[in-house]
PDB file of N, CA and C in Angstrom:
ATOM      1  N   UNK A   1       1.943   2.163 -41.183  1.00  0.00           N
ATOM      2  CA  UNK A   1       1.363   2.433 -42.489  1.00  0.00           C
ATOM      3  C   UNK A   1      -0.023   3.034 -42.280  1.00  0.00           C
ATOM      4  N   UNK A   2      -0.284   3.797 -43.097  1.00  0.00           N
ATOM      5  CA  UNK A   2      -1.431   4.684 -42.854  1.00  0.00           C
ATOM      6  C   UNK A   2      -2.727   3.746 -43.675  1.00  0.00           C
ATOM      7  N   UNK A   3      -4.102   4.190 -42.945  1.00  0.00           N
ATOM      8  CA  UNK A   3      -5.162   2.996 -43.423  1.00  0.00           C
ATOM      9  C   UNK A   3      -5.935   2.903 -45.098  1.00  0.00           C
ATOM     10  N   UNK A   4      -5.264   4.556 -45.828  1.00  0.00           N
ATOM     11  CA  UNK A   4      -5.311   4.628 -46.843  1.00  0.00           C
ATOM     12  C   UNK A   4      -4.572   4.007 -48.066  1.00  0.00           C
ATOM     13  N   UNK A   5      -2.922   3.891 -47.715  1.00  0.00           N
ATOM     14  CA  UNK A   5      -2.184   2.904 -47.966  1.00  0.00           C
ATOM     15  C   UNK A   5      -2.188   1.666 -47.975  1.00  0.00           C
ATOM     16  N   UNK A   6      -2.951   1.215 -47.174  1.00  0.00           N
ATOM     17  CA  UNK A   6      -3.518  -0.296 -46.610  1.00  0.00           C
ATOM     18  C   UNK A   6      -3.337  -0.993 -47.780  1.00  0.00           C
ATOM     19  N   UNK A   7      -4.238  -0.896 -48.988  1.00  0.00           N
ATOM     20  CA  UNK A   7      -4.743  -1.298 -49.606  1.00  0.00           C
ATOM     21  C   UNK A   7      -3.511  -1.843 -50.571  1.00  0.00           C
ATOM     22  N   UNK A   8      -2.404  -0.658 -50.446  1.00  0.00           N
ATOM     23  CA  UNK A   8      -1.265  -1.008 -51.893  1.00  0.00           C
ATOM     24  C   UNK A   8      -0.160  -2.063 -51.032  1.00  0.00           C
ATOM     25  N   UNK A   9      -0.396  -3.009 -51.752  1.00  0.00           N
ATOM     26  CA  UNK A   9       0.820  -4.394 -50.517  1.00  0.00           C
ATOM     27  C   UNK A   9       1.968  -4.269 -51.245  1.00  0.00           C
ATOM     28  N   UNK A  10       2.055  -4.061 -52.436  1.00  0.00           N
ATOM     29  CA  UNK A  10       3.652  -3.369 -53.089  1.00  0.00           C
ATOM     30  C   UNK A  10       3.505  -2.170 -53.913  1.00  0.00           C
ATOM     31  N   UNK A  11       4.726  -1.916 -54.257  1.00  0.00           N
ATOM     32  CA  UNK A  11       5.071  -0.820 -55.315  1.00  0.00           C
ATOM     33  C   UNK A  11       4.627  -0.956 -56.565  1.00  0.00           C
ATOM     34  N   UNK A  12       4.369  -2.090 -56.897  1.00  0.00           N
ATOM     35  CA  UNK A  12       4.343  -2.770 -58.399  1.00  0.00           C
ATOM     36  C   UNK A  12       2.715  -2.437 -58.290  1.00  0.00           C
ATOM     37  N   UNK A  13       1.863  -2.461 -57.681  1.00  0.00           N
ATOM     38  CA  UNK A  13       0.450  -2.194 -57.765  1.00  0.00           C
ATOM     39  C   UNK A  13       0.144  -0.487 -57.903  1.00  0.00           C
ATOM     40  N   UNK A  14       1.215   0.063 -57.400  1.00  0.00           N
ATOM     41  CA  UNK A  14       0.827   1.520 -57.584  1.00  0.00           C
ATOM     42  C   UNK A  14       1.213   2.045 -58.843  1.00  0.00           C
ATOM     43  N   UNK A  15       2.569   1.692 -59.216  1.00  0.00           N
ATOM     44  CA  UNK A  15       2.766   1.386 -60.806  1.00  0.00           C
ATOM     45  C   UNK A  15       1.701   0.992 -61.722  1.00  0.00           C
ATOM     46  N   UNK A  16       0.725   0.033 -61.844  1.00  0.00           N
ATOM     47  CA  UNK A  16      -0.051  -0.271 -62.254  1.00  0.00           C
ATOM     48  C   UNK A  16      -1.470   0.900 -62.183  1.00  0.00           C
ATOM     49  N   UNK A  17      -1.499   1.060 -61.064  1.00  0.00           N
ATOM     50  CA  UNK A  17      -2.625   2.458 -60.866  1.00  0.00           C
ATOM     51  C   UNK A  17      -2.062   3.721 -61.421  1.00  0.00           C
ATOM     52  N   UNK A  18      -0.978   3.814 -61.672  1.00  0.00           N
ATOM     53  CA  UNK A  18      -0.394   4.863 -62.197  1.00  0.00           C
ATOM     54  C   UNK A  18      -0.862   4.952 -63.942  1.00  0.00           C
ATOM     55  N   UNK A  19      -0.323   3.482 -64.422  1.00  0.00           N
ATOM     56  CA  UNK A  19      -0.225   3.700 -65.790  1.00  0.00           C
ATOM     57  C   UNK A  19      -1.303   3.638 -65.942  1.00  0.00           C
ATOM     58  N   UNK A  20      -2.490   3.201 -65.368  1.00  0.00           N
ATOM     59  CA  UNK A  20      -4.166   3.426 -65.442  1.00  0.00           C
ATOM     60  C   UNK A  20      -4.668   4.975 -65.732  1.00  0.00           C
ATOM     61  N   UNK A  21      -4.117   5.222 -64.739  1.00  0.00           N
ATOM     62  CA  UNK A  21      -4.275   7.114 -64.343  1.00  0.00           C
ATOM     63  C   UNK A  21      -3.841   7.127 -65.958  1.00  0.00           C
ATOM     64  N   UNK A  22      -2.737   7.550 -66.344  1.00  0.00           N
ATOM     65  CA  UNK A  22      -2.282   7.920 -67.312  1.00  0.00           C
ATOM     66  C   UNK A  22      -3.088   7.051 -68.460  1.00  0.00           C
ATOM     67  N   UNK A  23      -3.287   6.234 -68.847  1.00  0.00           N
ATOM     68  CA  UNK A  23      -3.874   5.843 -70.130  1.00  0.00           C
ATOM     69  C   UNK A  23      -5.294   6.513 -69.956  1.00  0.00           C
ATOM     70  N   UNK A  24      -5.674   6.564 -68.892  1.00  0.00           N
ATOM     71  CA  UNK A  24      -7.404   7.031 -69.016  1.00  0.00           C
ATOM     72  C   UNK A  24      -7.172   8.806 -69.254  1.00  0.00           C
ATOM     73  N   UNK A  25      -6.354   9.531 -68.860  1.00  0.00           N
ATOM     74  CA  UNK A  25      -6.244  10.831 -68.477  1.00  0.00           C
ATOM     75  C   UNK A  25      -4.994  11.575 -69.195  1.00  0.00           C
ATOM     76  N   UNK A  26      -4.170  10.511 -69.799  1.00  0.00           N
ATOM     77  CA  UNK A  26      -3.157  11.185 -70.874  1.00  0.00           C
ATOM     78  C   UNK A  26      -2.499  12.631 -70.686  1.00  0.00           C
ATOM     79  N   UNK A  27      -2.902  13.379 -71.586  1.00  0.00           N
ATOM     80  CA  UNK A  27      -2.041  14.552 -71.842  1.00  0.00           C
ATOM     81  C   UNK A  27      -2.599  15.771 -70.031  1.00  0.00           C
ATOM     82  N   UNK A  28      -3.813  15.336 -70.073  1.00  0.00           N
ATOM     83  CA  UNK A  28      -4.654  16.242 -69.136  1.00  0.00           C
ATOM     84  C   UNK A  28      -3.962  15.524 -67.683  1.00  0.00           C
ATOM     85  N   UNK A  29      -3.624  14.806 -67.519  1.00  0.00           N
ATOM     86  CA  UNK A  29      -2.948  14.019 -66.050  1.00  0.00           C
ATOM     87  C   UNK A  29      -2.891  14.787 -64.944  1.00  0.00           C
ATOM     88  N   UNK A  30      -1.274  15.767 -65.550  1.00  0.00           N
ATOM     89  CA  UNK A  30      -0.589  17.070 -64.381  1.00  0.00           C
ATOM     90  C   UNK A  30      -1.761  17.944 -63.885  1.00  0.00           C
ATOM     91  N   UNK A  31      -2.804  18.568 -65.239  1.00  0.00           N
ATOM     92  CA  UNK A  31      -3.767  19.199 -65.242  1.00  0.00           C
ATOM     93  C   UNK A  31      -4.854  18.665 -64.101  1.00  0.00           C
ATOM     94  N   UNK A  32      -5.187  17.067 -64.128  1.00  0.00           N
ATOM     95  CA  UNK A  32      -6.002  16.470 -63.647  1.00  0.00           C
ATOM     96  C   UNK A  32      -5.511  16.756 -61.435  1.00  0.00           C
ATOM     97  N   UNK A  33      -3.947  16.458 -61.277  1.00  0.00           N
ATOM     98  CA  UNK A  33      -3.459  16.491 -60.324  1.00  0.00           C
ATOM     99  C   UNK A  33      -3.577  17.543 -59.719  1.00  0.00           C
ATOM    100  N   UNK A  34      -3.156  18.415 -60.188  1.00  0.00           N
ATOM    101  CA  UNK A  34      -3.472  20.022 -59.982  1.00  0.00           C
ATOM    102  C   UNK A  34      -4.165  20.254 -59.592  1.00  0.00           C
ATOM    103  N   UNK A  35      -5.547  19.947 -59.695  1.00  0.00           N
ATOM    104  CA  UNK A  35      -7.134  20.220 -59.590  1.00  0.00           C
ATOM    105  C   UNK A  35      -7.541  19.369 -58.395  1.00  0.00           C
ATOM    106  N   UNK A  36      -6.664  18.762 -58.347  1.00  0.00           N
ATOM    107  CA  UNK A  36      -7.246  17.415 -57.291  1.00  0.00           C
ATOM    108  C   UNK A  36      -6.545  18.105 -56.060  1.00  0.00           C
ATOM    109  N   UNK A  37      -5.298  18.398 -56.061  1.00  0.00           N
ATOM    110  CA  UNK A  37      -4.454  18.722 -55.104  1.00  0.00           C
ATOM    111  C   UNK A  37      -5.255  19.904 -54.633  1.00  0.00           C
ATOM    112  N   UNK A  38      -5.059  21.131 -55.531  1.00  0.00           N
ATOM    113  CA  UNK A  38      -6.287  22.710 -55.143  1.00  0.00           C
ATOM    114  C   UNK A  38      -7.301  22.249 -54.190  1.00  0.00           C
ATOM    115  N   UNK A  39      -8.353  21.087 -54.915  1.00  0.00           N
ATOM    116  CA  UNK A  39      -9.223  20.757 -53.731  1.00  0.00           C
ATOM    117  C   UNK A  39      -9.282  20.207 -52.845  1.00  0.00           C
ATOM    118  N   UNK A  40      -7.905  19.397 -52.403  1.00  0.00           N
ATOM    119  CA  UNK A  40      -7.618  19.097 -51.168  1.00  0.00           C
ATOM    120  C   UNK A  40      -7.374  20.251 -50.114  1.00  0.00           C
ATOM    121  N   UNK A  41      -6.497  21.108 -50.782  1.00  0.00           N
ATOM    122  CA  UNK A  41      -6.016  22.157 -50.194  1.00  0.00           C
ATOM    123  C   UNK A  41      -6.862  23.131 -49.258  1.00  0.00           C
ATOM    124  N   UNK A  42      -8.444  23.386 -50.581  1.00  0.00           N
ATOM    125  CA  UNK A  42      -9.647  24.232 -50.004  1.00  0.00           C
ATOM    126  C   UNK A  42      -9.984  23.270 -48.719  1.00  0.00           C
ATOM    127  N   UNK A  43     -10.239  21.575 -49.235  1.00  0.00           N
ATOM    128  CA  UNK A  43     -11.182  21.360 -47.881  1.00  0.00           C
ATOM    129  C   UNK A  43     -10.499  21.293 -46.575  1.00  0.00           C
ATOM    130  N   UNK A  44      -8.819  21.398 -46.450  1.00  0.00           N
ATOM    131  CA  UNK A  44      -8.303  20.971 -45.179  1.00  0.00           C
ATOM    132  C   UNK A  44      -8.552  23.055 -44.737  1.00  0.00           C
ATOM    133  N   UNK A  45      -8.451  24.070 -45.749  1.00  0.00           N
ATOM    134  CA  UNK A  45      -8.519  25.557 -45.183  1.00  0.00           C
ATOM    135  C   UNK A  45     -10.093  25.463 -44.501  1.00  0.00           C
ATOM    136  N   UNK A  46     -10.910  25.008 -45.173  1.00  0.00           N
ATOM    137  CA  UNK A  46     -12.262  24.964 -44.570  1.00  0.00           C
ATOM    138  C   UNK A  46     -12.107  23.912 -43.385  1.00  0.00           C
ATOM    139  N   UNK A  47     -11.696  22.631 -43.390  1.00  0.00           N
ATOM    140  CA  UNK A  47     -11.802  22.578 -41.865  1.00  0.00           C
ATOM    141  C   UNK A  47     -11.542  22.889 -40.779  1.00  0.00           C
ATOM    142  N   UNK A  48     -10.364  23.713 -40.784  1.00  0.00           N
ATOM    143  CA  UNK A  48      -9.221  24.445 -40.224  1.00  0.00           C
ATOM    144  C   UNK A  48      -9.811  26.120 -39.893  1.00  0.00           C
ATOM    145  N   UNK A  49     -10.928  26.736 -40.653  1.00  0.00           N
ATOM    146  CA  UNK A  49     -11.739  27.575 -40.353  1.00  0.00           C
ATOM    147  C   UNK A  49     -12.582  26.562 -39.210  1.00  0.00           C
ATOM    148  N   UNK A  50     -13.409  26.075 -39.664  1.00  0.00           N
ATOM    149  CA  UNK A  50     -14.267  25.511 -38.906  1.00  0.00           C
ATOM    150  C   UNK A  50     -14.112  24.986 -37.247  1.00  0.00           C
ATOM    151  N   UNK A  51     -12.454  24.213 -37.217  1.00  0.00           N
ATOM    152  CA  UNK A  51     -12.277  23.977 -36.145  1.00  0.00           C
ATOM    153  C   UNK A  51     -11.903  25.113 -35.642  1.00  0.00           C
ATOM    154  N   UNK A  52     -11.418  26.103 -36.025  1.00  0.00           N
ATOM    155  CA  UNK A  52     -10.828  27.676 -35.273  1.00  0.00           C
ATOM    156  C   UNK A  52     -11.924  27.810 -34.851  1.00  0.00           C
ATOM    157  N   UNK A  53     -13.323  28.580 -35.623  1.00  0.00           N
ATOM    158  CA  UNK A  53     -14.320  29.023 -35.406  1.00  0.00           C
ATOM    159  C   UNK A  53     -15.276  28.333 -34.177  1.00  0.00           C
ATOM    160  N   UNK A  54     -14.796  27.046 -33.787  1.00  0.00           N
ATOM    161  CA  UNK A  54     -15.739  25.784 -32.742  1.00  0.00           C
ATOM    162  C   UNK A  54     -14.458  26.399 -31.710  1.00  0.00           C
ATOM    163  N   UNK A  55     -13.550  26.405 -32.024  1.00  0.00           N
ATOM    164  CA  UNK A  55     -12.763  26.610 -30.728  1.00  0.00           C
ATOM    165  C   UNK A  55     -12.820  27.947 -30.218  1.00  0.00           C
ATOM    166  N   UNK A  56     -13.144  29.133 -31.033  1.00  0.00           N
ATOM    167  CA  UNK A  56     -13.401  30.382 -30.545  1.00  0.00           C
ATOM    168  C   UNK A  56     -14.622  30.443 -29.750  1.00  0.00           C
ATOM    169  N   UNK A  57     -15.730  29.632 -29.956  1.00  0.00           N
ATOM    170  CA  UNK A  57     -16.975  29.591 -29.652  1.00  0.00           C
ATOM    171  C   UNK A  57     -16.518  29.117 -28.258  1.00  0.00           C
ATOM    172  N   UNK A  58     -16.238  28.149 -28.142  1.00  0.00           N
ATOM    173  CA  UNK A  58     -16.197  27.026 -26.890  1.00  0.00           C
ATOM    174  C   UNK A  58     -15.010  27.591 -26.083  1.00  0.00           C
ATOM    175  N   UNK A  59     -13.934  27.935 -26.475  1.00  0.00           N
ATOM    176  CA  UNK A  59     -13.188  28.270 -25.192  1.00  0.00           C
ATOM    177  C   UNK A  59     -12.678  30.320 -25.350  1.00  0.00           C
ATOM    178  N   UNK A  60     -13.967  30.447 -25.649  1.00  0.00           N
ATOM    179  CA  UNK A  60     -14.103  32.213 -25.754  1.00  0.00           C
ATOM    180  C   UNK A  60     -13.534  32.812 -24.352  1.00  0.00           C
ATOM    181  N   UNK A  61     -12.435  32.749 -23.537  1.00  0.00           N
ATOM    182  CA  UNK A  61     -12.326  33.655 -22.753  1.00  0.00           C
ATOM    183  C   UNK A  61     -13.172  34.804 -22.478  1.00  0.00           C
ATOM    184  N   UNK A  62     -13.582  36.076 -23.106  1.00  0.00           N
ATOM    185  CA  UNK A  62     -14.392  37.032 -22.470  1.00  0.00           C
ATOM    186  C   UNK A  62     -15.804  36.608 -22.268  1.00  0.00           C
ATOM    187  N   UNK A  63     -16.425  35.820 -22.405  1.00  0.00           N
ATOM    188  CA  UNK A  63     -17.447  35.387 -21.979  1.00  0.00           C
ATOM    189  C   UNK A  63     -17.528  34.917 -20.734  1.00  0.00           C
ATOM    190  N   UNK A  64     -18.332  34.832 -19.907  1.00  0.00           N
ATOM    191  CA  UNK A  64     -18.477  34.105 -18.645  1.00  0.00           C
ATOM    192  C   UNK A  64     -18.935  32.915 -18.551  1.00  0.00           C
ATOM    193  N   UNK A  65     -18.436  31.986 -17.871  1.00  0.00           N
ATOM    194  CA  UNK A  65     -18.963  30.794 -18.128  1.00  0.00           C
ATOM    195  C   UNK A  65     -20.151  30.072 -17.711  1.00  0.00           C
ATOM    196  N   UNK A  66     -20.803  30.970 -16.500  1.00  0.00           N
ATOM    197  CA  UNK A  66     -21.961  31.161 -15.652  1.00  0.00           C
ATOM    198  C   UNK A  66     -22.786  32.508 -16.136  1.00  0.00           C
ATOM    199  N   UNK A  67     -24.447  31.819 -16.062  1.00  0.00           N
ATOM    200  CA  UNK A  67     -25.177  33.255 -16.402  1.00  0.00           C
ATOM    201  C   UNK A  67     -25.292  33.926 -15.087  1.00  0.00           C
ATOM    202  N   UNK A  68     -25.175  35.198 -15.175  1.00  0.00           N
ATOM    203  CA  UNK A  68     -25.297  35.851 -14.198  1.00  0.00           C
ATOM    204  C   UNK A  68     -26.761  36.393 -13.933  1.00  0.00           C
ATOM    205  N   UNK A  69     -27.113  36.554 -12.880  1.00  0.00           N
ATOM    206  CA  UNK A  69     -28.795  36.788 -12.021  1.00  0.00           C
ATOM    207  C   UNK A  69     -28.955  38.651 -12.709  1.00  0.00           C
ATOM    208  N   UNK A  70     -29.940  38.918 -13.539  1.00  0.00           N
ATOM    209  CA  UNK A  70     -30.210  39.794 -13.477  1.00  0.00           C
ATOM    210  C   UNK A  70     -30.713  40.891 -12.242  1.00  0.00           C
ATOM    211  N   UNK A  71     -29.728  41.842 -11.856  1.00  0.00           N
ATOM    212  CA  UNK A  71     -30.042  42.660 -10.813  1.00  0.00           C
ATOM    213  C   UNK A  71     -31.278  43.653 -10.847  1.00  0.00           C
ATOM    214  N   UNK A  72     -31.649  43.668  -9.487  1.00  0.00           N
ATOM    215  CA  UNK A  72     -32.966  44.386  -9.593  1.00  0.00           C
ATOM    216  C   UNK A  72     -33.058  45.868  -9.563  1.00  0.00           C
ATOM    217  N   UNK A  73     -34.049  45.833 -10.376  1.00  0.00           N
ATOM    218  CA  UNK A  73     -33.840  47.846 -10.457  1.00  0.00           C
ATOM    219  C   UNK A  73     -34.040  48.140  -9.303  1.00  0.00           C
ATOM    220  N   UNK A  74     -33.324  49.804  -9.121  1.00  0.00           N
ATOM    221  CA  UNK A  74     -33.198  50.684  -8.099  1.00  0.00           C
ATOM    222  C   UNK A  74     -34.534  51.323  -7.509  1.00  0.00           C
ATOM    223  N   UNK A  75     -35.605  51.527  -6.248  1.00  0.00           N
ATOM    224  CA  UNK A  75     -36.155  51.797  -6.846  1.00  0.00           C
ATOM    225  C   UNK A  75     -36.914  53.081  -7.296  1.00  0.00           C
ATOM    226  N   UNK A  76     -35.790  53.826  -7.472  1.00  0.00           N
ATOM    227  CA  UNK A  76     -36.772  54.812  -8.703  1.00  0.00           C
ATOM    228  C   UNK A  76     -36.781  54.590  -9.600  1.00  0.00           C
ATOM    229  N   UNK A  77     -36.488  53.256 -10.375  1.00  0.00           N
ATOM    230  CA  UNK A  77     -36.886  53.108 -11.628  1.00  0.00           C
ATOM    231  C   UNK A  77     -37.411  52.008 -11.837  1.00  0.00           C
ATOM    232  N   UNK A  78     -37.807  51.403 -10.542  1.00  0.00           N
ATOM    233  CA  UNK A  78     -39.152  50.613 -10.572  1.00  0.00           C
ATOM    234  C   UNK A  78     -40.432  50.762 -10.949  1.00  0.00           C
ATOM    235  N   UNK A  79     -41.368  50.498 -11.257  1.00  0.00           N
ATOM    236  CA  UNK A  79     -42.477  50.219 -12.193  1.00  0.00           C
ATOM    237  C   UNK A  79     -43.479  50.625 -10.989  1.00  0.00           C
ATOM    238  N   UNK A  80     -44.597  51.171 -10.748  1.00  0.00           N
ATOM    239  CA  UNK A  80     -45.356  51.334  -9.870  1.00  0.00           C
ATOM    240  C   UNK A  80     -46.618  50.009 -10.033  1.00  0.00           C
ATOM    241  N   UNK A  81     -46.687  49.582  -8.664  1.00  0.00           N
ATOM    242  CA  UNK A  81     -47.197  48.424  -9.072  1.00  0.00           C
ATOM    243  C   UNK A  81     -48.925  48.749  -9.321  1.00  0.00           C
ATOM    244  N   UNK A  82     -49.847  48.123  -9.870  1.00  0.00           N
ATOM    245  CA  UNK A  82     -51.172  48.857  -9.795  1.00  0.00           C
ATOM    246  C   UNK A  82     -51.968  47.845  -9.584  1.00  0.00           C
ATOM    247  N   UNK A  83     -52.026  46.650  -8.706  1.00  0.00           N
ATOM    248  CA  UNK A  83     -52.895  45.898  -8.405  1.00  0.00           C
ATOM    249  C   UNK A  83     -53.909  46.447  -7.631  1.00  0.00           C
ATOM    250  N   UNK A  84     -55.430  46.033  -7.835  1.00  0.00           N
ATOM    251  CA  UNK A  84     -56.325  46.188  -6.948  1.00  0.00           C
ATOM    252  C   UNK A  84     -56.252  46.486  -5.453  1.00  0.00           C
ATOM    253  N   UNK A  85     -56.554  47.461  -4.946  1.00  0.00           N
ATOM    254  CA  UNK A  85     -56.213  47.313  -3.332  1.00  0.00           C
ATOM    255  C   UNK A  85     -57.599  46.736  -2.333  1.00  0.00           C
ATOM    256  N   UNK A  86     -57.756  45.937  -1.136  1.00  0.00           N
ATOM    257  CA  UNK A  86     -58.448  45.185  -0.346  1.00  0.00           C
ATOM    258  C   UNK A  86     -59.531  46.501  -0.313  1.00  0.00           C
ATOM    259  N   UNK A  87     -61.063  46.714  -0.672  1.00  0.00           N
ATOM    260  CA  UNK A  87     -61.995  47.418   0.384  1.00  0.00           C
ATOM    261  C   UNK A  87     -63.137  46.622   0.632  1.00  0.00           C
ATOM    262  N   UNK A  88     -62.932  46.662   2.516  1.00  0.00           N
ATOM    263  CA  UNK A  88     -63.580  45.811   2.844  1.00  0.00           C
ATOM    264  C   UNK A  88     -65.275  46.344   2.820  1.00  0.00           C
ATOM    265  N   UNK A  89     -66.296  45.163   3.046  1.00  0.00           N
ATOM    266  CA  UNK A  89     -67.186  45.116   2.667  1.00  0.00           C
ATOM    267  C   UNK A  89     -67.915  46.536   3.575  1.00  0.00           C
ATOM    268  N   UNK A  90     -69.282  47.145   3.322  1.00  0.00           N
ATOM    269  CA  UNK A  90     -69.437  48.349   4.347  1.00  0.00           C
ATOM    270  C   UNK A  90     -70.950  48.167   4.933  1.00  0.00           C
ATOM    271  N   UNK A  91     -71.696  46.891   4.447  1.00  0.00           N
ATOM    272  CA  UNK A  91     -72.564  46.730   5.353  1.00  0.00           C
ATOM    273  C   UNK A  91     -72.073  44.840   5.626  1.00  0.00           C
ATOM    274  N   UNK A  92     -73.004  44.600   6.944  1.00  0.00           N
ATOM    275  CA  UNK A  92     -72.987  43.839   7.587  1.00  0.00           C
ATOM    276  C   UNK A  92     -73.318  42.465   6.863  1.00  0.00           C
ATOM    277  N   UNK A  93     -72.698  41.705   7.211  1.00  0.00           N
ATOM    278  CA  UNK A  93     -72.628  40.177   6.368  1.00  0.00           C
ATOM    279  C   UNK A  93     -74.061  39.718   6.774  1.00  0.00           C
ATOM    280  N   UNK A  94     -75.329  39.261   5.881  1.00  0.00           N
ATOM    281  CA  UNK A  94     -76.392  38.457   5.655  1.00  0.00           C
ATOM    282  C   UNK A  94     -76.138  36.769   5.854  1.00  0.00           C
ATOM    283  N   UNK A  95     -77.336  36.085   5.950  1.00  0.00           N
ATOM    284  CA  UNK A  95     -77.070  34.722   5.873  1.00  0.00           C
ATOM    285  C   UNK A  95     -78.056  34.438   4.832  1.00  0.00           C
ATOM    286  N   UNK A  96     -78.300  33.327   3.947  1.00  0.00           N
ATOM    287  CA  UNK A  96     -78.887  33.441   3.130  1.00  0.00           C
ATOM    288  C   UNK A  96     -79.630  31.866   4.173  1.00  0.00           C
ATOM    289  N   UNK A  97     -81.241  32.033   3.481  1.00  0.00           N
ATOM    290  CA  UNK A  97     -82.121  31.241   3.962  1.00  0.00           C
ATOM    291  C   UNK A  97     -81.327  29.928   3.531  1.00  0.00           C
ATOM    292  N   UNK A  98     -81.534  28.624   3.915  1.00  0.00           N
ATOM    293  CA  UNK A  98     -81.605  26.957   3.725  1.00  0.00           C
ATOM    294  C   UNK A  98     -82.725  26.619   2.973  1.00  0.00           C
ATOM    295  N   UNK A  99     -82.371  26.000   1.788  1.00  0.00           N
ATOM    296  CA  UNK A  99     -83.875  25.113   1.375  1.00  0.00           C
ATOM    297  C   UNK A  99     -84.158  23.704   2.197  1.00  0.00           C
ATOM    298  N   UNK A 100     -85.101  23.762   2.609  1.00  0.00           N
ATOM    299  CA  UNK A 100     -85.139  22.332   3.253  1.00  0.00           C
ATOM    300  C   UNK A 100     -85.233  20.860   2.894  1.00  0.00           C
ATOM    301  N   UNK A 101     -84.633  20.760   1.725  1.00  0.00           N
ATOM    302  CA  UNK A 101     -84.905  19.551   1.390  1.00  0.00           C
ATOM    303  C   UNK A 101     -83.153  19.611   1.468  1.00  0.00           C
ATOM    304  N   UNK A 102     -81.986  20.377   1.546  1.00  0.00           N
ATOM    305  CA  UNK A 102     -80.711  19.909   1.863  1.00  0.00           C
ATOM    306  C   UNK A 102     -80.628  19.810   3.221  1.00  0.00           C
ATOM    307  N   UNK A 103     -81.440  20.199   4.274  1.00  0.00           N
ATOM    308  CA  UNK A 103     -81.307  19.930   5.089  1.00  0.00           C
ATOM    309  C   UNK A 103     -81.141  18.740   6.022  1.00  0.00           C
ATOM    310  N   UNK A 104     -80.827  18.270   6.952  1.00  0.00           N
ATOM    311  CA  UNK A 104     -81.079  16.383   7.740  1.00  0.00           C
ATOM    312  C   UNK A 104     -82.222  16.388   7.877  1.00  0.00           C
ATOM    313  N   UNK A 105     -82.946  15.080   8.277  1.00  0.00           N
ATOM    314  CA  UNK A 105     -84.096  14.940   8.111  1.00  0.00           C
ATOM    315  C   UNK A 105     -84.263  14.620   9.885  1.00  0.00           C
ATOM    316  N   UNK A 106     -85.126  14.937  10.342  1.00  0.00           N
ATOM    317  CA  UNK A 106     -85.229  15.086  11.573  1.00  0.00           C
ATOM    318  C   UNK A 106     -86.016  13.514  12.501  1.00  0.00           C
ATOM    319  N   UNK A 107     -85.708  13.612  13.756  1.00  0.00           N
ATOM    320  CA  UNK A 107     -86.008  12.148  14.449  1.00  0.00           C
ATOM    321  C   UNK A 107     -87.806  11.984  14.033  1.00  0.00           C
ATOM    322  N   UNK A 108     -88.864  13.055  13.693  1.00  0.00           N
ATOM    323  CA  UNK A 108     -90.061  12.983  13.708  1.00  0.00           C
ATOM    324  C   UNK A 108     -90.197  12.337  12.474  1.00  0.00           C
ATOM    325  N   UNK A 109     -89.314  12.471  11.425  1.00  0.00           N
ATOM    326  CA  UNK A 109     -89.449  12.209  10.241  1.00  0.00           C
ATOM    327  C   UNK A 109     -89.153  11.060  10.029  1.00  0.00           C
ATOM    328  N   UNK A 110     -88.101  10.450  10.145  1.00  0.00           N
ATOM    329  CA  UNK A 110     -87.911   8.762  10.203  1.00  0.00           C
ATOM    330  C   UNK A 110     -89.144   7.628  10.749  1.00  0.00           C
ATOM    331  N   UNK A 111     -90.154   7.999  11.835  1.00  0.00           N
ATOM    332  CA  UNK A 111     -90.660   6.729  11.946  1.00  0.00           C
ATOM    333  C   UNK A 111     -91.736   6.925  10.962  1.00  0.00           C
ATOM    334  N   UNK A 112     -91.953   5.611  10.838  1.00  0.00           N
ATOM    335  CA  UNK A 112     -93.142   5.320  10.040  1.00  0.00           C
ATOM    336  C   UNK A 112     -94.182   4.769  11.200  1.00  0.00           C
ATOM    337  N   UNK A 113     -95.306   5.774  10.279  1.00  0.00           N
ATOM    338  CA  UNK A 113     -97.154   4.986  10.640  1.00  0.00           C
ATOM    339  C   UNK A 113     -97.284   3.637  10.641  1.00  0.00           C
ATOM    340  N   UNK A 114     -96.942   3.002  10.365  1.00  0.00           N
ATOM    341  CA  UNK A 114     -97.431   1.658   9.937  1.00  0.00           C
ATOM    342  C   UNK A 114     -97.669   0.422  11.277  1.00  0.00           C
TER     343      UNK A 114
END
């Protein structure tokens, strides 16, 4: 038994939901069914798009299933590169003086007078 059915434990209860239907909905009933049925109809076509459309996506044959490494241009139609090039310096390297207070302090300097 299906879990929607569940609910009806005899015949005599659906009878009863029936003549409900009908006293609340009368002449309009078939009309009422009709309308109900149509929109069952749309939402099972829309899911039925939907699952097509997830399954076209996901098991798309012409697609590859791995990205492939973009190959490197040939190169004449490489880009010329224009970074700075090395020129070395053209006079002779200087030393710059020491201030003497970063300097160590020397053995004359440690003793004390005292």
């Amino acid at each position: 038994m299906s879990p929607v059915l569940a609910i009806w434990e005899s015949p005599v209860q659906l009878v009863v939901v029936g003549l409900i239907a009908l006293l609340l909905f009368g002449k309009r009933l078939p009309e009422v069914m009709r309308s109900l049925g149509k929109g069952i109809q749309e939402f099972k076509k829309g899911m039925t798009g939907l699952e097509d459309e997830f399954n076209r996506s996901t098991y798309n044959s012409n697609a590859p299933s791995y990205h492939e490494p973009a190959r490197p241009l040939p190169l004449e139609e490489r880009p010329e590169l224009t970074a700075p090039k090395f020129q070395p310096p053209t006079t002779a390297p200087t030393t710059a003086p020491t201030p003497a207070s970063t300097t160590a302090p020397t053995e004359s300097q440690h003793t004390n007078p005292a």
